[in-house]
PDB file of N, CA and C in Angstrom:
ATOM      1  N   UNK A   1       0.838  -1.173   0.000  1.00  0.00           N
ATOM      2  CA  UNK A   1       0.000   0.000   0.000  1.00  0.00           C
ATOM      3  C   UNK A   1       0.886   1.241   0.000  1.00  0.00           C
ATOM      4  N   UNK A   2       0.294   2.371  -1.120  1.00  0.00           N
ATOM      5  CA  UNK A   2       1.748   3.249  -0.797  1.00  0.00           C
ATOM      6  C   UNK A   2       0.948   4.255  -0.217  1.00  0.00           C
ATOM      7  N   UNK A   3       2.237   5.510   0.517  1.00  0.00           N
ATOM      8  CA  UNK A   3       1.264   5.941   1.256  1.00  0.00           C
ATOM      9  C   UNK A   3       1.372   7.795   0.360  1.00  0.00           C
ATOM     10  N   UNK A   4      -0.054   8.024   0.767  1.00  0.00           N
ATOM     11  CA  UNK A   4       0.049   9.471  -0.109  1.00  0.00           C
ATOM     12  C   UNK A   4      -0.102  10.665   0.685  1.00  0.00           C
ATOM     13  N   UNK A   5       0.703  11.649   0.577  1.00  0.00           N
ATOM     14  CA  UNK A   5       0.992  12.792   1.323  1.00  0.00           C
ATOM     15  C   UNK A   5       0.424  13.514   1.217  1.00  0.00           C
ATOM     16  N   UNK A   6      -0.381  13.468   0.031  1.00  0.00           N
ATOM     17  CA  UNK A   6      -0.741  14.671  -0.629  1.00  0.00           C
ATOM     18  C   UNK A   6      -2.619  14.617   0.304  1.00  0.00           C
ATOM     19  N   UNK A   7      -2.495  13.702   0.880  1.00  0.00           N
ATOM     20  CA  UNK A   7      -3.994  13.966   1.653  1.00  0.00           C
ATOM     21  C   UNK A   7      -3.967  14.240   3.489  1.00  0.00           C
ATOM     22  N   UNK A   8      -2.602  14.525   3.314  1.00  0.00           N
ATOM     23  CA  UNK A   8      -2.459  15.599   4.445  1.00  0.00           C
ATOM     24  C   UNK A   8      -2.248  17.088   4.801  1.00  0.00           C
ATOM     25  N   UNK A   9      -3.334  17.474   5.807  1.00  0.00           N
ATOM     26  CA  UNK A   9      -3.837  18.845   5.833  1.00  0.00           C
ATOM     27  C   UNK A   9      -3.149  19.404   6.822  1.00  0.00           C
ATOM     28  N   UNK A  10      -2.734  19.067   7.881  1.00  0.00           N
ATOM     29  CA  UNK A  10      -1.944  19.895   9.275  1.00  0.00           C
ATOM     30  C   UNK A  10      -1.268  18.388   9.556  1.00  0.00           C
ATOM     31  N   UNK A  11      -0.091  19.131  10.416  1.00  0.00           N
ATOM     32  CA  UNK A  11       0.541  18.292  11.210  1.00  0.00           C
ATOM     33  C   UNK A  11       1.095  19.024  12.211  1.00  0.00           C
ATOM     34  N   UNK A  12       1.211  18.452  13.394  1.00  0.00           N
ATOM     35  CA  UNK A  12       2.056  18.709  14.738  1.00  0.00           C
ATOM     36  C   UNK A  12       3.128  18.189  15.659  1.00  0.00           C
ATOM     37  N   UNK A  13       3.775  18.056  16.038  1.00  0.00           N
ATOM     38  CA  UNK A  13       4.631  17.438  16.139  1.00  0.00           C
ATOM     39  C   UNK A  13       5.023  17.867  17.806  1.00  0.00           C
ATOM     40  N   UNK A  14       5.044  16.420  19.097  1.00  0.00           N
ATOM     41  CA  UNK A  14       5.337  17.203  20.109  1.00  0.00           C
ATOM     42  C   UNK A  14       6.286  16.208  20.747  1.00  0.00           C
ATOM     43  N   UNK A  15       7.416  16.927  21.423  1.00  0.00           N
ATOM     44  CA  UNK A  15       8.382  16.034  21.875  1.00  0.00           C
ATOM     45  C   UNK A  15       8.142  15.939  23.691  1.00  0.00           C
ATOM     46  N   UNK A  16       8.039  14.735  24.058  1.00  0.00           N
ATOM     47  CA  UNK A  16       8.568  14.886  25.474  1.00  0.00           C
ATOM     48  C   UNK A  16       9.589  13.478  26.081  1.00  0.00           C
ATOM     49  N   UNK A  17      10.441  13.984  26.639  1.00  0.00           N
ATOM     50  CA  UNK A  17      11.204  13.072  27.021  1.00  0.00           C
ATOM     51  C   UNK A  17      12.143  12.167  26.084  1.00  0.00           C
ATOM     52  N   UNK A  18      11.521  11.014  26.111  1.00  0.00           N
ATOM     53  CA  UNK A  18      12.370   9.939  25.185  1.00  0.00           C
ATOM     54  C   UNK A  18      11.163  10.232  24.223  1.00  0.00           C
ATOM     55  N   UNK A  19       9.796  10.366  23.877  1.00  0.00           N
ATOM     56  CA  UNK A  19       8.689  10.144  23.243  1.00  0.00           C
ATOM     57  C   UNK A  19       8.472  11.540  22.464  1.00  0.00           C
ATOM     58  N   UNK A  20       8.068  10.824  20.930  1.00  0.00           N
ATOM     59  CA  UNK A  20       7.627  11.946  19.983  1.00  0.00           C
ATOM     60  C   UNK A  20       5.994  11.560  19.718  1.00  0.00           C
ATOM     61  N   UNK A  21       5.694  12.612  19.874  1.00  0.00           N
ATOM     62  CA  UNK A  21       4.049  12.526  18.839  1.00  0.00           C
ATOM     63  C   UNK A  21       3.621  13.376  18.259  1.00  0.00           C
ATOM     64  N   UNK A  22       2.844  12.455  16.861  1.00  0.00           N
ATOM     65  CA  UNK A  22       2.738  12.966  15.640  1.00  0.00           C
ATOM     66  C   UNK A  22       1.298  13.260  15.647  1.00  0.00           C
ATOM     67  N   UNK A  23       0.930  14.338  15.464  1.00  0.00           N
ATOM     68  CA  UNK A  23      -0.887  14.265  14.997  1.00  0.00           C
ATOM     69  C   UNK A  23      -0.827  15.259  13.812  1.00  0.00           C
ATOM     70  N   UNK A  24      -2.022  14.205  12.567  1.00  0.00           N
ATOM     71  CA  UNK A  24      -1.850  14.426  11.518  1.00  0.00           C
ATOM     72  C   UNK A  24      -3.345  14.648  11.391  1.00  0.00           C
ATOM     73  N   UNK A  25      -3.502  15.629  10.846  1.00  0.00           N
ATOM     74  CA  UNK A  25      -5.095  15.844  10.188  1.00  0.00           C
ATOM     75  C   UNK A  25      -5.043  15.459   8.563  1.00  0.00           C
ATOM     76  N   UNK A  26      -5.733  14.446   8.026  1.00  0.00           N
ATOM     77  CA  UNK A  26      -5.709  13.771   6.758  1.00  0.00           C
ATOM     78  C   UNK A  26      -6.950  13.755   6.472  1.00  0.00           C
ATOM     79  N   UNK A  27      -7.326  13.496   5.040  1.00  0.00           N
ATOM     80  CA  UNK A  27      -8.487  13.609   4.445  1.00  0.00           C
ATOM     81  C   UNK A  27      -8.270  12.111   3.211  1.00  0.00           C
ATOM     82  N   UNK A  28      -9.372  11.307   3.460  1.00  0.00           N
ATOM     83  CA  UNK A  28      -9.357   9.815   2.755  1.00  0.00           C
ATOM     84  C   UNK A  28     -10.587   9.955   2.150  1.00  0.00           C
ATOM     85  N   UNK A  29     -10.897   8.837   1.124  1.00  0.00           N
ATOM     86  CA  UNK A  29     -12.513   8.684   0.621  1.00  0.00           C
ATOM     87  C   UNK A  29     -12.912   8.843   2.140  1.00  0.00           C
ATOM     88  N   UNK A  30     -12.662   8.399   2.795  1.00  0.00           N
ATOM     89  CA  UNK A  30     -13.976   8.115   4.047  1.00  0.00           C
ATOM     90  C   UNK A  30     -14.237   9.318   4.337  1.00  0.00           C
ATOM     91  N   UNK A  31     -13.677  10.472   4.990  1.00  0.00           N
ATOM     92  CA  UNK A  31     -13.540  11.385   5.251  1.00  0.00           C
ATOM     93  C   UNK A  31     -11.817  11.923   6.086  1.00  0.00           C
ATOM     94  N   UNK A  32     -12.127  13.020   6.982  1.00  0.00           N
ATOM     95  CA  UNK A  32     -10.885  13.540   7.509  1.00  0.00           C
ATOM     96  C   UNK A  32     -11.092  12.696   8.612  1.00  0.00           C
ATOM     97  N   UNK A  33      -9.757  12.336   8.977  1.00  0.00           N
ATOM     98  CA  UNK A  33      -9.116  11.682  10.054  1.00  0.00           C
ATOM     99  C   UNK A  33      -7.936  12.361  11.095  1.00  0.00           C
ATOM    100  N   UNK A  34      -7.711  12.385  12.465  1.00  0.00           N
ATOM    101  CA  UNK A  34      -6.331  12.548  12.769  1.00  0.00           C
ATOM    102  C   UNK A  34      -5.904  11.139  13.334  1.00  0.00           C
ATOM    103  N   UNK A  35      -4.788  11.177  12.748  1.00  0.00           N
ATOM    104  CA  UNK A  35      -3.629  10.292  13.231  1.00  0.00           C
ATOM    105  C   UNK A  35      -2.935  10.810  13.903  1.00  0.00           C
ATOM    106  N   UNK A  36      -2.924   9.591  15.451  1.00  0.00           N
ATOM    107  CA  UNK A  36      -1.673   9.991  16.048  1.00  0.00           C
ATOM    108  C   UNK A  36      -1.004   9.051  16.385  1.00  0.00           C
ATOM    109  N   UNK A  37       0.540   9.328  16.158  1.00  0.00           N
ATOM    110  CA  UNK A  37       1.415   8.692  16.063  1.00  0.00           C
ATOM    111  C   UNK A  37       2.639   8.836  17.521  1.00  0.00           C
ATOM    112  N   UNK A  38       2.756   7.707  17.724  1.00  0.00           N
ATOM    113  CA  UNK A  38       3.628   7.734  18.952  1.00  0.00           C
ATOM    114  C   UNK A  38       5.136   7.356  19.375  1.00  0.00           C
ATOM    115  N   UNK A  39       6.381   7.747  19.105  1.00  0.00           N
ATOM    116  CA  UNK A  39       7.351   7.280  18.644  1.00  0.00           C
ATOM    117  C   UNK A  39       8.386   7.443  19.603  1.00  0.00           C
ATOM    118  N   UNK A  40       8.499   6.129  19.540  1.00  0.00           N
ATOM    119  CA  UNK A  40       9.895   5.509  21.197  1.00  0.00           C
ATOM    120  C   UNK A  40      10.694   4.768  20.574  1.00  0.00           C
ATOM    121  N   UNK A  41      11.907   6.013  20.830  1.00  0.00           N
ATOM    122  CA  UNK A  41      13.265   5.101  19.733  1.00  0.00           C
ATOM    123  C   UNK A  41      12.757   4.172  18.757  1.00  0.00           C
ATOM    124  N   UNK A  42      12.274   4.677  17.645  1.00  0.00           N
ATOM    125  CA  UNK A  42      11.640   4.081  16.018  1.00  0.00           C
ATOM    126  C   UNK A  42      10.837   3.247  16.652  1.00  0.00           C
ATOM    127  N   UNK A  43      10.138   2.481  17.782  1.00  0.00           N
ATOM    128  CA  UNK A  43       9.037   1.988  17.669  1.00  0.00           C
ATOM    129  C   UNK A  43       7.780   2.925  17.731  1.00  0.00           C
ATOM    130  N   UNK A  44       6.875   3.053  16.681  1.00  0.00           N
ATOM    131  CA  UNK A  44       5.849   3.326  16.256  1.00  0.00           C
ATOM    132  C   UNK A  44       4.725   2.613  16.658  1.00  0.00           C
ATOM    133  N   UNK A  45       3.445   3.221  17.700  1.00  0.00           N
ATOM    134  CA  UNK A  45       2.113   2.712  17.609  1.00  0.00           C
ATOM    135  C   UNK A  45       1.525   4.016  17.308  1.00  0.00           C
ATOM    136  N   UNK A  46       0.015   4.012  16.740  1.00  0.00           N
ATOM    137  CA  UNK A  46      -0.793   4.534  15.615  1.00  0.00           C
ATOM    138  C   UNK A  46      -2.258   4.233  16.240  1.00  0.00           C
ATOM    139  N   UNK A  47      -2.786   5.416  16.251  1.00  0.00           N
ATOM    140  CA  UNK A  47      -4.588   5.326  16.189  1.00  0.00           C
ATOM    141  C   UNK A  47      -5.193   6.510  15.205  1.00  0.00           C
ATOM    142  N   UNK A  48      -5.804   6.367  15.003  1.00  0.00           N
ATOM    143  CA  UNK A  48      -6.718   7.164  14.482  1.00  0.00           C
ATOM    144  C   UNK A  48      -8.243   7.112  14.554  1.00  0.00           C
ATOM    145  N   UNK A  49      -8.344   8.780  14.415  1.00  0.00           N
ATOM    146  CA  UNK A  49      -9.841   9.377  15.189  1.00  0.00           C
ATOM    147  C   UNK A  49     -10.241  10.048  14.077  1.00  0.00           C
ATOM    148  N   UNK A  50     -11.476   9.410  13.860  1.00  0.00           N
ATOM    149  CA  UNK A  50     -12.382  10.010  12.998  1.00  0.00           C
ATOM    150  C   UNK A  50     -12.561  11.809  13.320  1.00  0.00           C
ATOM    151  N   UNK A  51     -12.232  12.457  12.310  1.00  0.00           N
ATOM    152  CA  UNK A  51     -12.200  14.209  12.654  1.00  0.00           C
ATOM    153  C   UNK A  51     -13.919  14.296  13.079  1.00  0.00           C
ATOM    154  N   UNK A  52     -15.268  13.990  12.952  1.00  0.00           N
ATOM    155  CA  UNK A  52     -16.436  14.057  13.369  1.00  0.00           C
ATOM    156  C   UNK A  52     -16.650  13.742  14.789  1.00  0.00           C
ATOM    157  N   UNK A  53     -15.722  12.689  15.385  1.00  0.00           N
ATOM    158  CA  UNK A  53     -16.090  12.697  16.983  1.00  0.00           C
ATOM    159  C   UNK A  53     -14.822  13.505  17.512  1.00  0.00           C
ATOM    160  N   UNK A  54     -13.926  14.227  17.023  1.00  0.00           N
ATOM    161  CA  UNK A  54     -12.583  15.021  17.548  1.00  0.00           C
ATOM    162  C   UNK A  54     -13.471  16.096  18.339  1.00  0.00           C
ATOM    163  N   UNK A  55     -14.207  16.207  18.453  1.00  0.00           N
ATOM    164  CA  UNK A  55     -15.030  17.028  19.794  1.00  0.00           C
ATOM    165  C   UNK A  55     -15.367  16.422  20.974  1.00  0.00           C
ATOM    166  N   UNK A  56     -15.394  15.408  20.937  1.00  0.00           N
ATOM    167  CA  UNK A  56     -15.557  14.220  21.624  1.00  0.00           C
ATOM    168  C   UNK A  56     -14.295  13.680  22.418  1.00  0.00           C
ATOM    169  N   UNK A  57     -13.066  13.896  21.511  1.00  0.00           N
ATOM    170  CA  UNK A  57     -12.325  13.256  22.111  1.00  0.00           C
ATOM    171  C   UNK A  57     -11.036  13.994  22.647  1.00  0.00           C
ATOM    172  N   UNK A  58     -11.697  15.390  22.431  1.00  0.00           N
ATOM    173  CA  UNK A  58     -10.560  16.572  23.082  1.00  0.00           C
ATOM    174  C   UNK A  58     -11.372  16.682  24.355  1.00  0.00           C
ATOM    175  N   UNK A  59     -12.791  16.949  24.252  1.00  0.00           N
ATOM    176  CA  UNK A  59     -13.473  16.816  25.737  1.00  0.00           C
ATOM    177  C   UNK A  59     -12.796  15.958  26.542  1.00  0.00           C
ATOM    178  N   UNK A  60     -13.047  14.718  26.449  1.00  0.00           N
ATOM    179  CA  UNK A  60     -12.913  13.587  26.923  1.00  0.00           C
ATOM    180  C   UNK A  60     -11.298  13.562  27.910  1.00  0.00           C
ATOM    181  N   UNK A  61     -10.162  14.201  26.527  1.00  0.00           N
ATOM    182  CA  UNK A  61      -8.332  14.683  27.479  1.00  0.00           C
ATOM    183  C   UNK A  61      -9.060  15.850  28.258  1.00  0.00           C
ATOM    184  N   UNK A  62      -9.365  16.377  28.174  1.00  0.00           N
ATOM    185  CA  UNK A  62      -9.479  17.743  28.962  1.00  0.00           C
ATOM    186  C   UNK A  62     -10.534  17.411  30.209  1.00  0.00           C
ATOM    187  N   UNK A  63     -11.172  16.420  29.761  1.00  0.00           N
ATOM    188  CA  UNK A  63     -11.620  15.999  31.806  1.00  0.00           C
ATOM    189  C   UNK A  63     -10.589  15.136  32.256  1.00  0.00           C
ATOM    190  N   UNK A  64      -9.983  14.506  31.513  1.00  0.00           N
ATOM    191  CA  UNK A  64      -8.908  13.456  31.636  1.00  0.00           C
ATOM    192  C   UNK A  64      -7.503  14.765  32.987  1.00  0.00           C
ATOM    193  N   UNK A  65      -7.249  15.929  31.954  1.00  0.00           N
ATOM    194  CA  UNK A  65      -6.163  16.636  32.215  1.00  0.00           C
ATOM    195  C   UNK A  65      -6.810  17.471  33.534  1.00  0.00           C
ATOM    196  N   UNK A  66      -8.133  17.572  33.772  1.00  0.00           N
ATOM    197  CA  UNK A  66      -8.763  18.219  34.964  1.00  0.00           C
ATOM    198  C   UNK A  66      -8.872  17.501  35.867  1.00  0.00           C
ATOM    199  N   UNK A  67      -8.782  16.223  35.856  1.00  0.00           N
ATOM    200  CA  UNK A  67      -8.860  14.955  36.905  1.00  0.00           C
ATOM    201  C   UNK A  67      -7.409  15.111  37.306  1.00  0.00           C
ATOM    202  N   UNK A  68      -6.382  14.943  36.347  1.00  0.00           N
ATOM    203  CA  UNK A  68      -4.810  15.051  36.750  1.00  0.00           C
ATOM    204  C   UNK A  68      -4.363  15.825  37.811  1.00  0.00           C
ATOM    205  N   UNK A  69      -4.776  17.074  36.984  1.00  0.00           N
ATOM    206  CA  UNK A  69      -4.230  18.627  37.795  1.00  0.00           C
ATOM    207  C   UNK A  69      -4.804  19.019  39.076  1.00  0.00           C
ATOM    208  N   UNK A  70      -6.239  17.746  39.447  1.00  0.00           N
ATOM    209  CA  UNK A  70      -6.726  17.963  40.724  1.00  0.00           C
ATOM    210  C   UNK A  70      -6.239  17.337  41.660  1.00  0.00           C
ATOM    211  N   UNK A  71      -5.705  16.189  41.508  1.00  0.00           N
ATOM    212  CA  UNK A  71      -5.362  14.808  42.133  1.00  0.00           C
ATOM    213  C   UNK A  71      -3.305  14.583  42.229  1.00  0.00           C
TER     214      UNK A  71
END
């Protein structure tokens, strides 16, 4: 499968520690997607979130990050 670049719209890129992550806003037949990518010394794991529930799932870190910062 090759992969095509040309159906990517933003990218971000955040470093912490030993760990990089990648979030990619892409657009497929299906629709837009972000990928995020998680990278520990070249091992790579990968999910992706449908861009239609990405309201859903920034809520979701942000009670996540309000539970943290309380506790």
């Amino acid at each position: 499968m090759q992969n095509n670049n040309n159906d990517l719209l933003h990218t971000e890129k955040i470093i912490s520690d030993r760990k990089t992550f990648y979030l990619d806003l892409k657009k497929n037949a299906r629709g837009k997607v972000v990928k995020i990518t998680e990278d520990v010394s070249g091992n790579r794991d990968t999910i992706m979130v449908p861009a239609d529930i990405l309201g859903d799932f920034i809520a979701a870190l942000s009670d996540i990050k309000d539970t943290s910062d309380n506790n």
